[in-house]
Protein backbone atom coordinates (compact mmCIF):
# COMPACT_ATOMS: atom_id res chain seq x y z
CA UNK A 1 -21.60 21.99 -8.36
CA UNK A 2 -20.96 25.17 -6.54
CA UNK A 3 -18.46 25.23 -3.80
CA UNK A 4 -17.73 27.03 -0.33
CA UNK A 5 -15.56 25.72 2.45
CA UNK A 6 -16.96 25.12 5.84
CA UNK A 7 -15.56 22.90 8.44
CA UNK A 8 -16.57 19.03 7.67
CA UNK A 9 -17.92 18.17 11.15
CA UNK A 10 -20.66 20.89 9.94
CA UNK A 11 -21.67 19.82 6.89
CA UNK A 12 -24.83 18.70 6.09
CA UNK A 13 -26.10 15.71 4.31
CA UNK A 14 -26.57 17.47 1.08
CA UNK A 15 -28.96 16.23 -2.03
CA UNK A 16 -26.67 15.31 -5.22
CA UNK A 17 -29.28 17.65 -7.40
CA UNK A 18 -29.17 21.21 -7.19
CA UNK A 19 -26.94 21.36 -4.02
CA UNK A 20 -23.63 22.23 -3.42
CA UNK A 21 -20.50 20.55 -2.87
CA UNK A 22 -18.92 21.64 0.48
CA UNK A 23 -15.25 20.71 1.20
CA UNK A 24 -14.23 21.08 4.98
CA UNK A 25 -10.74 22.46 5.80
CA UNK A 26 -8.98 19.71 4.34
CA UNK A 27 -7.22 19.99 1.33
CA UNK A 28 -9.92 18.81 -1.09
CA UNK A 29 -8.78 16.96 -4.36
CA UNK A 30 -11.76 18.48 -6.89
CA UNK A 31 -12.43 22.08 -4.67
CA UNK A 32 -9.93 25.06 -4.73
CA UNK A 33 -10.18 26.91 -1.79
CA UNK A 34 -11.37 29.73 -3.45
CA UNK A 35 -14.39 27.57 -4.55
CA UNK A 36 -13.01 26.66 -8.27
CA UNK A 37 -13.27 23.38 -9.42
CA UNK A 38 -9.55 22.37 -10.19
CA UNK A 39 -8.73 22.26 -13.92
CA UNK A 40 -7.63 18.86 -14.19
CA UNK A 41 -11.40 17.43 -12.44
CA UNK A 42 -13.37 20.19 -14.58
CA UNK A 43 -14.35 17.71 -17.37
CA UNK A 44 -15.60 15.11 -14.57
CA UNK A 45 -17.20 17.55 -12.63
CA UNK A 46 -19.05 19.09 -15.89
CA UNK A 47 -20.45 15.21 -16.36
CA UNK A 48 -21.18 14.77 -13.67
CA UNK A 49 -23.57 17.79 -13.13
CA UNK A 50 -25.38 16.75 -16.20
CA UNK A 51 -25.93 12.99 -14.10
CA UNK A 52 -29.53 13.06 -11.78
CA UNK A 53 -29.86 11.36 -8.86
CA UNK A 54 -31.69 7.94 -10.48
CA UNK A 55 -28.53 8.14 -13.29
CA UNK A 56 -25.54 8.00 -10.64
CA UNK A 57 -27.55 5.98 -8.32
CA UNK A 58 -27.64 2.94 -11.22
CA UNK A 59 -23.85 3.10 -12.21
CA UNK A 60 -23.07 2.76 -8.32
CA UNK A 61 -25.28 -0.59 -8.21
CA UNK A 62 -23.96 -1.73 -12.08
CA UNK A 63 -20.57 -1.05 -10.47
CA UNK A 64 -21.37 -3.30 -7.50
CA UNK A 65 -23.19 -5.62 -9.06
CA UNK A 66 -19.60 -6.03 -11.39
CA UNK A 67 -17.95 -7.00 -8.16
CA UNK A 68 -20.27 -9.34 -6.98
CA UNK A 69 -20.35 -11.29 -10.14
CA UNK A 70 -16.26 -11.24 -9.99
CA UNK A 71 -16.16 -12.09 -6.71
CA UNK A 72 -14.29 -8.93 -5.51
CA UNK A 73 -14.30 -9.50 -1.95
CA UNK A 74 -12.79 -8.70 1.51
CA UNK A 75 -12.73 -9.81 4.60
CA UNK A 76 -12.81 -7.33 7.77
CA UNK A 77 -11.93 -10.10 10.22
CA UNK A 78 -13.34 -8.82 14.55
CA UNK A 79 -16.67 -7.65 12.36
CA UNK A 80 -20.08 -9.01 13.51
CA UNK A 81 -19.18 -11.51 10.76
CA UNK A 82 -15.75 -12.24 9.18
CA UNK A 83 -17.56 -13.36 5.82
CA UNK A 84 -16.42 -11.52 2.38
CA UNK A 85 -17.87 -8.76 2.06
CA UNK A 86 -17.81 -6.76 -1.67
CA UNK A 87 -15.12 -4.18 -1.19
CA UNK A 88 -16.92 -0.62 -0.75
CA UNK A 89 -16.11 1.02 -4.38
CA UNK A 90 -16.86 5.07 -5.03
CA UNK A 91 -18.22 5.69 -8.15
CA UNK A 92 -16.26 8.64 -8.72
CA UNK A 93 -12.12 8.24 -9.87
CA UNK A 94 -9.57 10.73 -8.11
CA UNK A 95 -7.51 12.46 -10.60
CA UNK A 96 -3.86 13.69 -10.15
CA UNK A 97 -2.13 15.85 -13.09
CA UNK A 98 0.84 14.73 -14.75
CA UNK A 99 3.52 17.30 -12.72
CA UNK A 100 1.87 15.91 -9.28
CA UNK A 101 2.94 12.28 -10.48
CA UNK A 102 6.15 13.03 -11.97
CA UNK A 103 7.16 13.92 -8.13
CA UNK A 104 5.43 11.02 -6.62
CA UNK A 105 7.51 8.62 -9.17
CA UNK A 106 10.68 10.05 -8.60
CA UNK A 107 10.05 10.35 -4.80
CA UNK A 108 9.47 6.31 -4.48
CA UNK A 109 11.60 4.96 -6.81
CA UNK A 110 14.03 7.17 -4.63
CA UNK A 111 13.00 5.70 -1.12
CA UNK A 112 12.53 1.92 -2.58
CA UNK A 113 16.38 2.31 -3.59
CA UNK A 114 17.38 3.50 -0.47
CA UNK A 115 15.29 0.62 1.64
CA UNK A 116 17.01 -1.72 -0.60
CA UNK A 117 20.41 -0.72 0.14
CA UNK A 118 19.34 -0.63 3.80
CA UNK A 119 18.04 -3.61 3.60
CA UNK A 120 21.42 -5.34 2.13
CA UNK A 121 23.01 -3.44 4.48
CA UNK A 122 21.50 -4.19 7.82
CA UNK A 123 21.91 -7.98 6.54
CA UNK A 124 25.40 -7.58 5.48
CA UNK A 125 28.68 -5.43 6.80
CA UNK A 126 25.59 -2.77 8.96
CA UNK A 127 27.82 -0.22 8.05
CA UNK A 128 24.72 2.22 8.83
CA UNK A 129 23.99 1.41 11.97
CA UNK A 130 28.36 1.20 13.29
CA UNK A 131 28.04 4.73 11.88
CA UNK A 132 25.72 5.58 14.32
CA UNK A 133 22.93 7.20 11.47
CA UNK A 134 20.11 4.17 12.70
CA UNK A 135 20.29 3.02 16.28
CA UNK A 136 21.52 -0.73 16.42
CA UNK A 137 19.38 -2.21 18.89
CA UNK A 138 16.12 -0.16 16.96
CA UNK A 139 16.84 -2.61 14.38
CA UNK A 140 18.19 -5.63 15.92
CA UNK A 141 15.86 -6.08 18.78
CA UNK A 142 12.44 -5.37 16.23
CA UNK A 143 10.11 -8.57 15.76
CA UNK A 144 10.93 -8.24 11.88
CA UNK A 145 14.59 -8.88 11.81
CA UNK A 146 15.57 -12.11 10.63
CA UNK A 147 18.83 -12.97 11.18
CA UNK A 148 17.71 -16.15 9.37
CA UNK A 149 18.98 -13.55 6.32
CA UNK A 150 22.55 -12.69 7.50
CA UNK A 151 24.88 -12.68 4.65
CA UNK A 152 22.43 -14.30 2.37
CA UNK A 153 22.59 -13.59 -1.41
CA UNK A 154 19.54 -11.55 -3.08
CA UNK A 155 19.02 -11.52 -6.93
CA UNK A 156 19.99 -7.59 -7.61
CA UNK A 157 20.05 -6.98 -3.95
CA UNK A 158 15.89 -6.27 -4.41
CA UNK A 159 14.62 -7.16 -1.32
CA UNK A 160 11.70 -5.56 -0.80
CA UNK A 161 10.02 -6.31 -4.80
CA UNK A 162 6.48 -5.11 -4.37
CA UNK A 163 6.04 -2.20 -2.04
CA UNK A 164 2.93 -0.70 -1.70
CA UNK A 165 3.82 3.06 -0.02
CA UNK A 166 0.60 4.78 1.60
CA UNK A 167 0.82 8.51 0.87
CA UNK A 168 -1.38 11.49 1.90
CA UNK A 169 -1.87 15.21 1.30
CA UNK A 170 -1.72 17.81 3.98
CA UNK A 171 -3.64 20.96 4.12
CA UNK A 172 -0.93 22.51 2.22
CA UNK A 173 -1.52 20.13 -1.04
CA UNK A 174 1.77 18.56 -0.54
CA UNK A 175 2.14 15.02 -0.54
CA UNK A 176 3.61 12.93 2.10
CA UNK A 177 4.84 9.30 2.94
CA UNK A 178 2.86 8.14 5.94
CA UNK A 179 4.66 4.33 5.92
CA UNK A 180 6.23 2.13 3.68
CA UNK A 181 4.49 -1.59 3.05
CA UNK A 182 7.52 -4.26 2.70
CA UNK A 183 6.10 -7.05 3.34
CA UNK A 184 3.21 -8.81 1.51
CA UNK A 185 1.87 -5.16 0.40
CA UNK A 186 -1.69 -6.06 -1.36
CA UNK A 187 -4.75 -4.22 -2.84
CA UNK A 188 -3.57 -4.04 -6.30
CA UNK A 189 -5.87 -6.02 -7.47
CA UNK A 190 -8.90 -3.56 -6.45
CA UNK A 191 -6.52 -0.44 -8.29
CA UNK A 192 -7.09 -2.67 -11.52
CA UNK A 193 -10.70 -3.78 -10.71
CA UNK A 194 -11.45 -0.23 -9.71
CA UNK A 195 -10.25 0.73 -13.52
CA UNK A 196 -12.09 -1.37 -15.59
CA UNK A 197 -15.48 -0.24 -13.85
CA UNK A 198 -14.55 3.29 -14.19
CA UNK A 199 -13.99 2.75 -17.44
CA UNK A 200 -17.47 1.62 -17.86
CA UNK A 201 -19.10 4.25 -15.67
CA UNK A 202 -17.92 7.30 -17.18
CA UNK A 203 -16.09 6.36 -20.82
CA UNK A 204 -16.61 9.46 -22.60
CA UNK A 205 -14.51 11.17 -19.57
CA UNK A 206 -12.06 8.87 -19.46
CA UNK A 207 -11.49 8.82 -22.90
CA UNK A 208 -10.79 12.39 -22.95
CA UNK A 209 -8.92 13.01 -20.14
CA UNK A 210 -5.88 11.21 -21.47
CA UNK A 211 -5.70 8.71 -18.24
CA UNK A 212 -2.15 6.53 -18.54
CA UNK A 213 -3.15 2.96 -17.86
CA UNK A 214 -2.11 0.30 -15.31
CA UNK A 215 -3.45 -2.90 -17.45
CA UNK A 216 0.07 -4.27 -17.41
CA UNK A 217 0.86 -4.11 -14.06
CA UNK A 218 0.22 -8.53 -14.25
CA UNK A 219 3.10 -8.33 -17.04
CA UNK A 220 5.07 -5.97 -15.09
CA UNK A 221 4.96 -7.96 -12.33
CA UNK A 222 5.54 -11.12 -13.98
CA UNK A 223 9.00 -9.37 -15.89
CA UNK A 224 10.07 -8.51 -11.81
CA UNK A 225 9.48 -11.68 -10.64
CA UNK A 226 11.55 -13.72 -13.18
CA UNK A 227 14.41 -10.46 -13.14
CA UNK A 228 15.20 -12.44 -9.65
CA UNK A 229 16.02 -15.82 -11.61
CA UNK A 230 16.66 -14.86 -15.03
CA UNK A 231 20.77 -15.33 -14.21
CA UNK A 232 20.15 -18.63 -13.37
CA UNK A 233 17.47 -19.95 -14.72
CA UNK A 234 16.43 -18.76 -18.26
CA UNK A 235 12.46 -19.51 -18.22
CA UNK A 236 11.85 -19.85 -14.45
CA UNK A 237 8.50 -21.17 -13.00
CA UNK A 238 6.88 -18.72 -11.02
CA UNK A 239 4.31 -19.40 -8.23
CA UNK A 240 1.84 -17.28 -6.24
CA UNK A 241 1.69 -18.40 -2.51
CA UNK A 242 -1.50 -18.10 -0.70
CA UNK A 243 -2.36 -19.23 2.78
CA UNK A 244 -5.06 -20.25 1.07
CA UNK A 245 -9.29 -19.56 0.71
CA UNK A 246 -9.72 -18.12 3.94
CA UNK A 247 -7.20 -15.25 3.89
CA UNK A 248 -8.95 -11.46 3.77
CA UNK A 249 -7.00 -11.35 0.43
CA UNK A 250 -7.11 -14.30 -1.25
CA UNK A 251 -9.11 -12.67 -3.97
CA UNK A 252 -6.30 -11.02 -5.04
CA UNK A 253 -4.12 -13.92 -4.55
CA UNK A 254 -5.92 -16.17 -7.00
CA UNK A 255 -6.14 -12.66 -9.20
CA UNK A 256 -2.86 -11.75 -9.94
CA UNK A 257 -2.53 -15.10 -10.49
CA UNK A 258 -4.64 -15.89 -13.09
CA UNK A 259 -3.97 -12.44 -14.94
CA UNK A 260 -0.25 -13.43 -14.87
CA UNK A 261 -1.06 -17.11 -16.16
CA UNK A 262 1.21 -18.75 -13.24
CA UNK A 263 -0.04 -21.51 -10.89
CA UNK A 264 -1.49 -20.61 -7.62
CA UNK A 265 -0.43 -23.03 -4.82
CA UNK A 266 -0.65 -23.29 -1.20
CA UNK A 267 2.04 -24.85 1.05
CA UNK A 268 0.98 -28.23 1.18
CA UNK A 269 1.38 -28.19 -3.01
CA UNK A 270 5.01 -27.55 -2.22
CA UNK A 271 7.62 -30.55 -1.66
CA UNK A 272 11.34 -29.84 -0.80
CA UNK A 273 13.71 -32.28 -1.75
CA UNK A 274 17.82 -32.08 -1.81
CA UNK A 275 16.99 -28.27 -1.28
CA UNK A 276 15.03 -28.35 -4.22
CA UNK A 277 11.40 -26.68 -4.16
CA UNK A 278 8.57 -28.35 -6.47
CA UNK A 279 4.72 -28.13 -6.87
CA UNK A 280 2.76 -31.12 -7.35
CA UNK A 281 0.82 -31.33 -10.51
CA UNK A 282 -1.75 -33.57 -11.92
CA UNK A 283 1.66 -34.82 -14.43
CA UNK A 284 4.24 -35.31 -11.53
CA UNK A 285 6.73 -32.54 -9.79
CA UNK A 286 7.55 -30.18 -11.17
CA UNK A 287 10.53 -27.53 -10.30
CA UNK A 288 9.63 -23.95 -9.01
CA UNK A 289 11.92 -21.53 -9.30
CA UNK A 290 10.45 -17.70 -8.22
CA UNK A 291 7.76 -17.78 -5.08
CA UNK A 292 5.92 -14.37 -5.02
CA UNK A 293 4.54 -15.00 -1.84
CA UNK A 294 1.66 -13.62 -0.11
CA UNK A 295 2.22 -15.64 2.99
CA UNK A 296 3.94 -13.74 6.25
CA UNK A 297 7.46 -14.61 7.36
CA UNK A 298 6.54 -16.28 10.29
CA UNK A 299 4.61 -19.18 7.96
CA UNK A 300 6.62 -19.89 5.36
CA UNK A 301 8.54 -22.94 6.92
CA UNK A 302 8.10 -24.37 10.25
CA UNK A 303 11.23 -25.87 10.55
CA UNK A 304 12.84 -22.31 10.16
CA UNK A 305 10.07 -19.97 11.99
CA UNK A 306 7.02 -20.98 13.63
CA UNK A 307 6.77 -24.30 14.40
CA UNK A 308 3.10 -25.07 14.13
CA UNK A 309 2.70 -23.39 10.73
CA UNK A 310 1.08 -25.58 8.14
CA UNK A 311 0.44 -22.58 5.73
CA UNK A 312 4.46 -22.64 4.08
CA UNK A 313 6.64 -26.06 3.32
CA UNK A 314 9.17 -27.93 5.53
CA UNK A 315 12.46 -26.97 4.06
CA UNK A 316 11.73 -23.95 2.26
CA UNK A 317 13.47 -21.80 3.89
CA UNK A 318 16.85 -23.88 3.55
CA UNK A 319 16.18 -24.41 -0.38
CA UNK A 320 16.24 -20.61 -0.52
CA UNK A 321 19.42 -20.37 1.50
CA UNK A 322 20.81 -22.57 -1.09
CA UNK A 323 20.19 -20.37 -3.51
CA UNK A 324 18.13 -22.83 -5.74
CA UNK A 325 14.17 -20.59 -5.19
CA UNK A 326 13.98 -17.21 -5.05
CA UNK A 327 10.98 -15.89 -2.73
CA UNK A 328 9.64 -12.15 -2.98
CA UNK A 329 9.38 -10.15 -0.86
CA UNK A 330 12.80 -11.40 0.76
CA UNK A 331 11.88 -12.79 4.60
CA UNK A 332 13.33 -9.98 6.61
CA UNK A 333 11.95 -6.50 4.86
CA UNK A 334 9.59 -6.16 7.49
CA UNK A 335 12.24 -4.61 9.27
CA UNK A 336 12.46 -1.65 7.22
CA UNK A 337 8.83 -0.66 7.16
CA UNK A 338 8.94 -0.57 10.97
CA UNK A 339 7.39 2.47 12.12
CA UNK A 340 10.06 3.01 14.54
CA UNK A 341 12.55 2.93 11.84
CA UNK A 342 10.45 4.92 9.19
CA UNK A 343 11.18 7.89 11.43
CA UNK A 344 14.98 7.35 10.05
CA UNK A 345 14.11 6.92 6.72
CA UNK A 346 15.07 10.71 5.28
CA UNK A 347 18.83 9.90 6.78
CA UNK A 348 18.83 6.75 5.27
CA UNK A 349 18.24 7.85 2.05
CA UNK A 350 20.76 10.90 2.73
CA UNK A 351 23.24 7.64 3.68
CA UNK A 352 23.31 5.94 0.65
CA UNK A 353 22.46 8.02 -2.09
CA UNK A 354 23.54 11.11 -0.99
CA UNK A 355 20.45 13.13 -1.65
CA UNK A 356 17.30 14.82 0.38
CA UNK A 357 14.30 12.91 0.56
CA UNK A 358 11.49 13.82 -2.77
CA UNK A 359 8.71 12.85 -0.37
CA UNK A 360 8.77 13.92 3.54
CA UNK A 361 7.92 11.95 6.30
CA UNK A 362 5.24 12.91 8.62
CA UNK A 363 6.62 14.17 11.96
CA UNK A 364 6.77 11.03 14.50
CA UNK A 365 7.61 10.83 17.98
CA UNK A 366 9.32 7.87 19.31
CA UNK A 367 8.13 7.13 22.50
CA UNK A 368 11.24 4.83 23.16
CA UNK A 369 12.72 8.50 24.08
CA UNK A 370 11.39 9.15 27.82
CA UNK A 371 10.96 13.19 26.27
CA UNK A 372 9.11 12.18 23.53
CA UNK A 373 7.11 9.33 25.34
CA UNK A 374 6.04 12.65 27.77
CA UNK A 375 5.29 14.46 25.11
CA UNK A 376 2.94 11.99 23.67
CA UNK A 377 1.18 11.14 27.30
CA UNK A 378 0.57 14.76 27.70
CA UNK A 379 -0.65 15.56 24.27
CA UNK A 380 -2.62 11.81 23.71
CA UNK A 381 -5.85 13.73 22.68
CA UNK A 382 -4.12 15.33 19.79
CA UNK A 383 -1.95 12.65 18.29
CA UNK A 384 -2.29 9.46 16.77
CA UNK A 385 -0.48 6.39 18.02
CA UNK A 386 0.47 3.48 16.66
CA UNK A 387 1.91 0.21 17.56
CA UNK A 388 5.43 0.24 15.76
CA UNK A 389 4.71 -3.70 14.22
CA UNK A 390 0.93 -3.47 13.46
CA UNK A 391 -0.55 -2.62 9.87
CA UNK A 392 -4.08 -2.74 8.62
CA UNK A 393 -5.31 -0.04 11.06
CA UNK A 394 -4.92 -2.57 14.17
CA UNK A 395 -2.81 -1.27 17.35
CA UNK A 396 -3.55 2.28 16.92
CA UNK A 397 -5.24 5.35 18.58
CA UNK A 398 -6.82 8.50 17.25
CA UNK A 399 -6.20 10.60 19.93
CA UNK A 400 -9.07 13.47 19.19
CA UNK A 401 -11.55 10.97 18.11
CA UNK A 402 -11.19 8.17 21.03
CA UNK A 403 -12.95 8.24 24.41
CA UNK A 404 -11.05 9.65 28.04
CA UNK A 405 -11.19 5.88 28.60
CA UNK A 406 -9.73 4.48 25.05
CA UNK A 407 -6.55 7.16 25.65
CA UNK A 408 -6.60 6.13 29.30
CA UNK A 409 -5.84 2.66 28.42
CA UNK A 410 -3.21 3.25 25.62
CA UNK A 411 -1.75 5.54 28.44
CA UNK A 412 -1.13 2.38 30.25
CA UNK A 413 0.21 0.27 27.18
CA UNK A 414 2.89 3.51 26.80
CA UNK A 415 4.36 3.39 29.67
CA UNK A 416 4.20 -0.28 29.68
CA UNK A 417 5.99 -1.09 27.05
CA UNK A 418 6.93 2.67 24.90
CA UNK A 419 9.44 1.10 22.84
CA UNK A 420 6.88 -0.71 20.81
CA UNK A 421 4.41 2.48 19.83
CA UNK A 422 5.67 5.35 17.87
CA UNK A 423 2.97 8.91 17.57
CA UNK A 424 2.22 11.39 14.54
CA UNK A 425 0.31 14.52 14.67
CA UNK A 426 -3.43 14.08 13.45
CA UNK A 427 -2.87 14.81 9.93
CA UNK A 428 -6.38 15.92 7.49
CA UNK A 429 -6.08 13.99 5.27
CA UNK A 430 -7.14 15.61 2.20
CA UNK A 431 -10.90 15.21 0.43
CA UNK A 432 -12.23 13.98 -2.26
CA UNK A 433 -16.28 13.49 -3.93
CA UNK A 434 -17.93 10.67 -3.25
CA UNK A 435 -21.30 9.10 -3.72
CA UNK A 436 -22.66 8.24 -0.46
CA UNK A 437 -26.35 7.11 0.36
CA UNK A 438 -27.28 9.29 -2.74
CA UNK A 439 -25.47 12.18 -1.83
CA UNK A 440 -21.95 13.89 -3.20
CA UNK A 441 -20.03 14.52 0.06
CA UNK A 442 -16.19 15.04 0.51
CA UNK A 443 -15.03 12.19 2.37
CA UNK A 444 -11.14 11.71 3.59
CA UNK A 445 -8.52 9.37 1.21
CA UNK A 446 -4.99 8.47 0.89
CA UNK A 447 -2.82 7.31 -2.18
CA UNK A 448 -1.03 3.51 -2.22
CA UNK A 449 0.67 3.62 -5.00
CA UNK A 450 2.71 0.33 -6.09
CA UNK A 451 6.33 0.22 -6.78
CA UNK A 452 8.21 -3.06 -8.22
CA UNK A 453 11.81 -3.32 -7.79
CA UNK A 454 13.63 -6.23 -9.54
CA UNK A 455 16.07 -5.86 -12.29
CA UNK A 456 14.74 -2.02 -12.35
CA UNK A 457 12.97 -0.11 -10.36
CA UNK A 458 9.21 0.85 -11.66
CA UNK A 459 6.30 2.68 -10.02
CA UNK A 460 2.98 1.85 -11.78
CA UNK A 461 0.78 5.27 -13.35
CA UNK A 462 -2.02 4.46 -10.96
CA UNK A 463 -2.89 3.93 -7.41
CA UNK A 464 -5.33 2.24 -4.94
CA UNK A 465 -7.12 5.56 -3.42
CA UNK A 466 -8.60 4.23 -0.34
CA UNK A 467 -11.02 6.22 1.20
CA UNK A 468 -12.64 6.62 4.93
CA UNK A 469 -16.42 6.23 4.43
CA UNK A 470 -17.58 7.73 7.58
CA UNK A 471 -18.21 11.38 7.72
CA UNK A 472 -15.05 12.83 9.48
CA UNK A 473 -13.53 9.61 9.49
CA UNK A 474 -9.68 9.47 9.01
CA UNK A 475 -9.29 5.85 9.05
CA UNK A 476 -9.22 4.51 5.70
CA UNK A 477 -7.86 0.63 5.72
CA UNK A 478 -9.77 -1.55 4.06
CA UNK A 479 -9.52 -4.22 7.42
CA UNK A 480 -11.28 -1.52 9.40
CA UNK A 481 -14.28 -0.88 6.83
CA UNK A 482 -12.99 1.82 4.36
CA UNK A 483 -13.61 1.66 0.77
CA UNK A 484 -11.48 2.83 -2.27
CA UNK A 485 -11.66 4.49 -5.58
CA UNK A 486 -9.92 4.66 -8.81
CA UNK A 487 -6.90 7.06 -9.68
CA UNK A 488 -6.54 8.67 -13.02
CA UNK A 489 -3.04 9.68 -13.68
CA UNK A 490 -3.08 12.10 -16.48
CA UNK A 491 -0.30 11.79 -18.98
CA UNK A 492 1.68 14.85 -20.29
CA UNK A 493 -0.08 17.39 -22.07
CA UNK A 494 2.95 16.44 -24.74
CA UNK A 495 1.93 13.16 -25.19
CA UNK A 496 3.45 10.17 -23.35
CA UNK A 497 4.42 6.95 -24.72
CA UNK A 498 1.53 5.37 -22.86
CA UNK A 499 2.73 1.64 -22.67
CA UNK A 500 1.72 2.26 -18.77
CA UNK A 501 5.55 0.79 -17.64
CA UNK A 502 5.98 4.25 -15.87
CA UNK A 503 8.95 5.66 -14.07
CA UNK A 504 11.59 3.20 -14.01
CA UNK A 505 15.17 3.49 -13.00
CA UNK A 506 18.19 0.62 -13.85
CA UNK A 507 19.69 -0.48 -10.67
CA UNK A 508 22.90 2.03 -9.39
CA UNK A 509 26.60 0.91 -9.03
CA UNK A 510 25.05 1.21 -5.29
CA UNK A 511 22.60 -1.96 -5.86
């Protein structure tokens, strides 16, 4: 495929056969700007140019047709109808060389250390925020603090034990953390479905191209989730908590589940008893000890949060108190992936370990200043704002792609209430190849990588690459109709040991 580089708004819908590839003036994963492919895609791209049109066209429906029969699904709930949906899969894997990752790894396993201690912190002595480096009432007042979780005791003071980080590259092929996912991070499940079909669609490629593998992220997982218990309890039971068949992810729910060989249960299969949790079973009660839950803090126990939840279990909340169930992620880490507080999160890593962030932040205003707040008002057509407690694409505004009326009326909701949005420049995100109504076109991604922090700290060798399907679009969730890809990490040229545990990093004297 031959290459130039032309501004994406300008491209046109090209033919895969024949035509060429044309990257805008993003950075694009597979295009050099000088119109090179880039040596670590050149054995894709050279099998790919031997594919036709009626070749790549039937390994995009085999790989649908896979997800169908596995019942891959999504839900993009405010559609014309909130029914699952097959989650929009490119045919074609993104593929990041071995010294790109090496940063990455080091970089999160960095910043999940750091939100840990925070974490501990801001529920313990909040030495950080008497010394003045976070502002007390930007944590105390946010909708996320519990102080349910004041002085609490956490197994290896892991709060936060699956974080899913959402990264992007700038024009300037450096990589960047654009927020931090605390709380019941998902899509992992689609990283590992997204492997085994690109294993399938192109084998000979992946074979070669020495790909590290994230099969044992289930058994990774699993090894995290009874690190929280294994003091106390030498074989603990460990549950996944769902909200149950109608959540957008239960898919994944009933997934990681199954691949992990622990039951999945919703709250009414729980029964507290002398701050004791159990599950019911066909064979009586039986005791659980770990709850990797996938159910949000507010719904876990109505006796401690909202009243009228019947997704969580009367009492839970006070059995974990009690230290007799551990639950992960910890109620209460929402706090720290606040996008008010992510603006902090270089000095908080400088706080407690001393160091300079791996991985930069992306420039954000915080309209709680009245400077900043005009800054963003004036410049509302160039930035993107975002509601400082929303996720999943939900609460936000691109400023250069939204209507005079759409900014008009986040105008208002600024200077309403400013403390609750925070505003980034419009970042492009970089490009990638993919196969779209029978054409190779860049389209924009980002990188969610998944880090597990229990005993130790590891970051799987893969990634969910989710991708922004319309032409130009920047918006890539998966809630708001974006699709995703696979992510070949390429080991060492050396050789690696290939047992797919990745970086990992024993908890510090800090910890």
């Amino acid at each position: 495929m031959a290459a130039k580089i032309q501004d994406i708004d300008d491209t046109p819908t090209l033919p895969m056969t024949g035509a060429a590839y044309l990257p805008g003036v993003a950075y694009d994963e597979m295009i050099a700007h000088g119109g090179d492919v880039r040596a670590h895609y050149a054995a894709l791209q050279s099998r790919i140019s031997t594919l036709g049109a009626g070749e790549l066209a039937d390994r995009q429906r085999m790989l649908e047709r896979s997800f169908l029969l596995q019942g891959i699904t999504f839900t993009v709930y405010g559609a014309d109808s909130a029914t699952e949906r097959i989650i929009p899969t490119d045919l074609f894997p993104r593929i990041l060389p071995a010294q790109e990752w090496a940063k990455i790894e080091a970089g999160l396993t960095q910043r999940l250390q750091a939100l840990n201690m925070f974490l501990a912190d801001i529920y313990g002595e909040q030495q950080i925020l008497m010394d003045g480096v976070v502002p007390r009432e930007l944590v105390l007042g946010a909708p996320s603090y519990r102080r349910e979780m004041q002085n609490l005791y956490v197994p290896h003071k892991a709060y936060a034990n699956v974080c899913g980080s959402d990264l992007i590259r700038g024009q300037d092929g450096e990589f960047a953390v654009l927020e931090d996912n605390l709380r019941v991070p998902s899509g992992v499940s689609y990283m590992l479905a997204n492997r085994d079909a690109s294993k399938r669609t192109f084998p000979g490629a992946y074979r070669e191209a020495g790909v590290r593998p994230v099969e044992r992220y289930p058994d990774l997982l699993l090894a995290t989730l009874k690190s929280m218990s294994a003091d106390w309890r030498p074989n603990p039971q460990v549950v996944v908590l769902t909200p149950g068949v109608y959540n957008s992810a239960y898919y994944e729910h009933a997934y990681l589940a199954r691949l992990m060989g622990v039951p999945l249960v919703e709250g009414r299969d729980l029964v507290v008893h002398d701050n004791m949790v159990y599950m019911r079973t066909t064979t009586g009660l039986r005791r659980v000890d770990v709850i990797y839950r996938r159910v949000d803090d507010d719904f876990i126990d109505p006796l401690t949060f909202r009243r009228d939840s019947s997704l969580g279990a009367a009492g839970l909340f006070n059995a974990y108190r009690a230290g007799n169930v551990v639950m992960c992620n910890a109620p209460g880490t929402g706090v720290a992936d606040d996008k008010a507080v992510y603006a902090f999160v270089p000095d908080i890593i400088r706080y407690y370990l001393g160091e300079d962030a791996i991985l930069p932040n992306i420039e954000t205003f915080l309209c709680r200043e009245p400077a900043q707040l005009s800054h963003v008002l004036d410049n509302l057509d160039k930035l993107v704002v975002k509601a400082v407690g929303a996720s999943g694409g939900y609460g936000m505004l691109v400023g250069p792609h939204a209507s005079a009326r759409e900014r008009s009326e986040f105008a208002d909701a600024l200077k309403a209430d400013p403390a609750n949005y925070i505003a980034q420049p419009t970042i492009q995100l970089s490009t990638a190849p993919c196969l779209v109504d029978g054409r190779i076109e860049p389209r924009h991604v980002d990188l969610r990588p998944f880090i597990l922090s229990g005993e130790k700290t590891v970051v799987t060798p893969g990634a969910l690459t989710r991708v922004a399907l319309k032409r130009g679009s920047l918006v890539v969730n998966s809630s708001q109709g974006g699709g995703s890809k696979d992510t070949w990490v390429l080991a060492e040229e050396n050789g690696h040991n290939g047992n797919g545990a990745g970086h990992s990093a024993e908890k510090g004297t800090g910890q």
